[in-house]
C-alpha atoms as a PDB file:
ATOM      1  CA  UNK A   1       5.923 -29.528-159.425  1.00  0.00           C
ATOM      2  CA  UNK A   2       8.381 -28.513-162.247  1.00  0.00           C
ATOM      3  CA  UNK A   3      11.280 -26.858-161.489  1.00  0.00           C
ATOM      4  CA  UNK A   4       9.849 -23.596-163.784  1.00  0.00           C
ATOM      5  CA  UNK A   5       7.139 -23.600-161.375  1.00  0.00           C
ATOM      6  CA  UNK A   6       9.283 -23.411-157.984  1.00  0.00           C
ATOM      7  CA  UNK A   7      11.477 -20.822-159.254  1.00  0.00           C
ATOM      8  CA  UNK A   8       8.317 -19.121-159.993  1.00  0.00           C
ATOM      9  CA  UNK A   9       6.858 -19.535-156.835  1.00  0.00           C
ATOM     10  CA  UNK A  10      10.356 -18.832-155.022  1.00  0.00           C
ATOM     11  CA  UNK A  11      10.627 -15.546-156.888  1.00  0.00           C
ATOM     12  CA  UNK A  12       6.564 -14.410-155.438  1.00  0.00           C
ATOM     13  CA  UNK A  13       7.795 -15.506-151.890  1.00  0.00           C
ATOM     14  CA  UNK A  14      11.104 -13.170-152.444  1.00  0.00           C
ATOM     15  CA  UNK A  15       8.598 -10.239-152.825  1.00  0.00           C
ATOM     16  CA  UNK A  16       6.925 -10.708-149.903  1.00  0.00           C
ATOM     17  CA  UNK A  17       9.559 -11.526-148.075  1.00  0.00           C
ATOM     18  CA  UNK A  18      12.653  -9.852-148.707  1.00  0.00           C
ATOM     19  CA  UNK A  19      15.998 -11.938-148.360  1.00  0.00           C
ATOM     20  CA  UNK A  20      18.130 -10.455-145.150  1.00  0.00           C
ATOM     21  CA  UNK A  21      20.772  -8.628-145.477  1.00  0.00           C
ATOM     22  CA  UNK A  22      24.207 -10.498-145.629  1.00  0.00           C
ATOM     23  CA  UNK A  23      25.724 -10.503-141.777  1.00  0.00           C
ATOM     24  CA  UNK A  24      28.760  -8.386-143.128  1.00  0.00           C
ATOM     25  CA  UNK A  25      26.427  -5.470-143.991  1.00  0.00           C
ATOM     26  CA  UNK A  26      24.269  -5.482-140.753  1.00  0.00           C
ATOM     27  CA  UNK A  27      27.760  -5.695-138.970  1.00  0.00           C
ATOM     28  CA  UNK A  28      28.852  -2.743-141.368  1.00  0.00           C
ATOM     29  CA  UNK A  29      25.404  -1.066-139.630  1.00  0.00           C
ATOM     30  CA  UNK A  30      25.906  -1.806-136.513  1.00  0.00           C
ATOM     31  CA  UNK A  31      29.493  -0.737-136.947  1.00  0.00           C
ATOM     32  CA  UNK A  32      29.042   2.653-138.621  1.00  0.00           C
ATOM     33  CA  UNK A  33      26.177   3.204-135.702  1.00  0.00           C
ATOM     34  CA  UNK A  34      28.817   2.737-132.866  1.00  0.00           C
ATOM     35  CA  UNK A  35      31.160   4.605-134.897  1.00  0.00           C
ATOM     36  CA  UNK A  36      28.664   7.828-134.631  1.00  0.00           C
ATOM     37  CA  UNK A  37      27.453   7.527-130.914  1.00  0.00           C
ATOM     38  CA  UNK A  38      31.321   7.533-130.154  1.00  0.00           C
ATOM     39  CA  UNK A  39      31.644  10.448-131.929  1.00  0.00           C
ATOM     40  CA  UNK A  40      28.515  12.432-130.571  1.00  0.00           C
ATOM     41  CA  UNK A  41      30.343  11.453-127.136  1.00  0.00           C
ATOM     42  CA  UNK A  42      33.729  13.191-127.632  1.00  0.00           C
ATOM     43  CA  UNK A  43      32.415  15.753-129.327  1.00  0.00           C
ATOM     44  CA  UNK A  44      30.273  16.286-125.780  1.00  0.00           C
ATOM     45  CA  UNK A  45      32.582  15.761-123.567  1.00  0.00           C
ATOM     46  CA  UNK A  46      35.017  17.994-125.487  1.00  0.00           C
ATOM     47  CA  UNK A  47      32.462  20.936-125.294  1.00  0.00           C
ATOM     48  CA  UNK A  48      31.776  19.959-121.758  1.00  0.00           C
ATOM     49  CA  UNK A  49      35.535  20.836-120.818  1.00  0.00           C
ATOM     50  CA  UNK A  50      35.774  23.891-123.304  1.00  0.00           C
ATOM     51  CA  UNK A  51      33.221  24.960-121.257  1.00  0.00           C
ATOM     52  CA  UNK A  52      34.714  24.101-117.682  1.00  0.00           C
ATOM     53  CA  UNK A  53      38.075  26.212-119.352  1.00  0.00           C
ATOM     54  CA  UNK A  54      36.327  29.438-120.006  1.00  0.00           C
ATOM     55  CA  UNK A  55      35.022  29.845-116.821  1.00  0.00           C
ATOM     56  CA  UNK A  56      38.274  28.847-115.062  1.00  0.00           C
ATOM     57  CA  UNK A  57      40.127  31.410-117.189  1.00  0.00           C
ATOM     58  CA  UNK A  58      37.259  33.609-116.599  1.00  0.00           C
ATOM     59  CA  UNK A  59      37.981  33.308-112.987  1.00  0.00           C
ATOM     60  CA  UNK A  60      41.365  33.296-112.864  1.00  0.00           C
ATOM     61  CA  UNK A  61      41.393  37.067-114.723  1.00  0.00           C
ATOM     62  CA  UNK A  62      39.128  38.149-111.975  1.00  0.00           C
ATOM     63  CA  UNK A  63      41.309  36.984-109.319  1.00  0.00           C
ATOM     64  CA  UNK A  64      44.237  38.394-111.130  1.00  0.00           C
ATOM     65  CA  UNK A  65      42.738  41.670-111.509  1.00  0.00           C
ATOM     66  CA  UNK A  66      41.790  41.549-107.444  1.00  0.00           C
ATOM     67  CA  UNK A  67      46.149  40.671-107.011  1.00  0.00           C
ATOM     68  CA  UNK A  68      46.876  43.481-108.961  1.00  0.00           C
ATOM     69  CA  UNK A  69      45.431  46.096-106.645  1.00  0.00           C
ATOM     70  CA  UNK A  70      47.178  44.265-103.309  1.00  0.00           C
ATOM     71  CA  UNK A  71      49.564  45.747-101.693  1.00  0.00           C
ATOM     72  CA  UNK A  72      52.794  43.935-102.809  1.00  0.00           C
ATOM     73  CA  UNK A  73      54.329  43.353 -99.508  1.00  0.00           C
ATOM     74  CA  UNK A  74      57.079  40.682-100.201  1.00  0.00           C
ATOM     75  CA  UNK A  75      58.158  43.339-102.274  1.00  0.00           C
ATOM     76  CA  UNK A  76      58.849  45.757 -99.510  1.00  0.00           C
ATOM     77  CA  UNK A  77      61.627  42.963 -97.950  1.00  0.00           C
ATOM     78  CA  UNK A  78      63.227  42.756-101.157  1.00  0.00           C
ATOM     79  CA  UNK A  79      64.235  46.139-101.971  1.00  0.00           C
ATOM     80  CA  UNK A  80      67.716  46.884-103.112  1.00  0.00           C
ATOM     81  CA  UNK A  81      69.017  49.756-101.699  1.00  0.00           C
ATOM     82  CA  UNK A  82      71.496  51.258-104.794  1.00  0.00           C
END
């Protein structure tokens, strides 16, 4: 075979099967993947604990609310007299 004729042939195999990718770019993929899922993840776990907050301040106004109608008795042994 020539050398016209291999390059030829080389350039039909090519086509029908493509080169692969060079490592750096299917680390770049894998990369830019990891990159995302990490992301999705905080993102998550941040809305997870927003979440867990509103109901603890939720919870905490109630209970306040319930102290403000108690009967403040430490306040009884601590009155001045003027």
């Amino acid at each position: 075979m020539n050398p016209y004729t291999t390059a030829i042939m080389l350039n039909e195999f090519r086509q029908i099967f493509p080169t692969p990718p060079p490592a750096a770019d299917i680390f770049a993929t894998y990369q830019l993947a990891h990159e995302f899922y990490r992301e999705a993840e905080y993102r998550q776990e941040h809305e997870r604990y927003c979440e867990w907050y509103r109901q603890t301040v939720k919870r905490h106004r109630q209970e306040f609310q319930k102290m403000q109608g108690d009967i403040n008795i430490f306040g009884w042994f601590c009155r001045r007299k003027d």
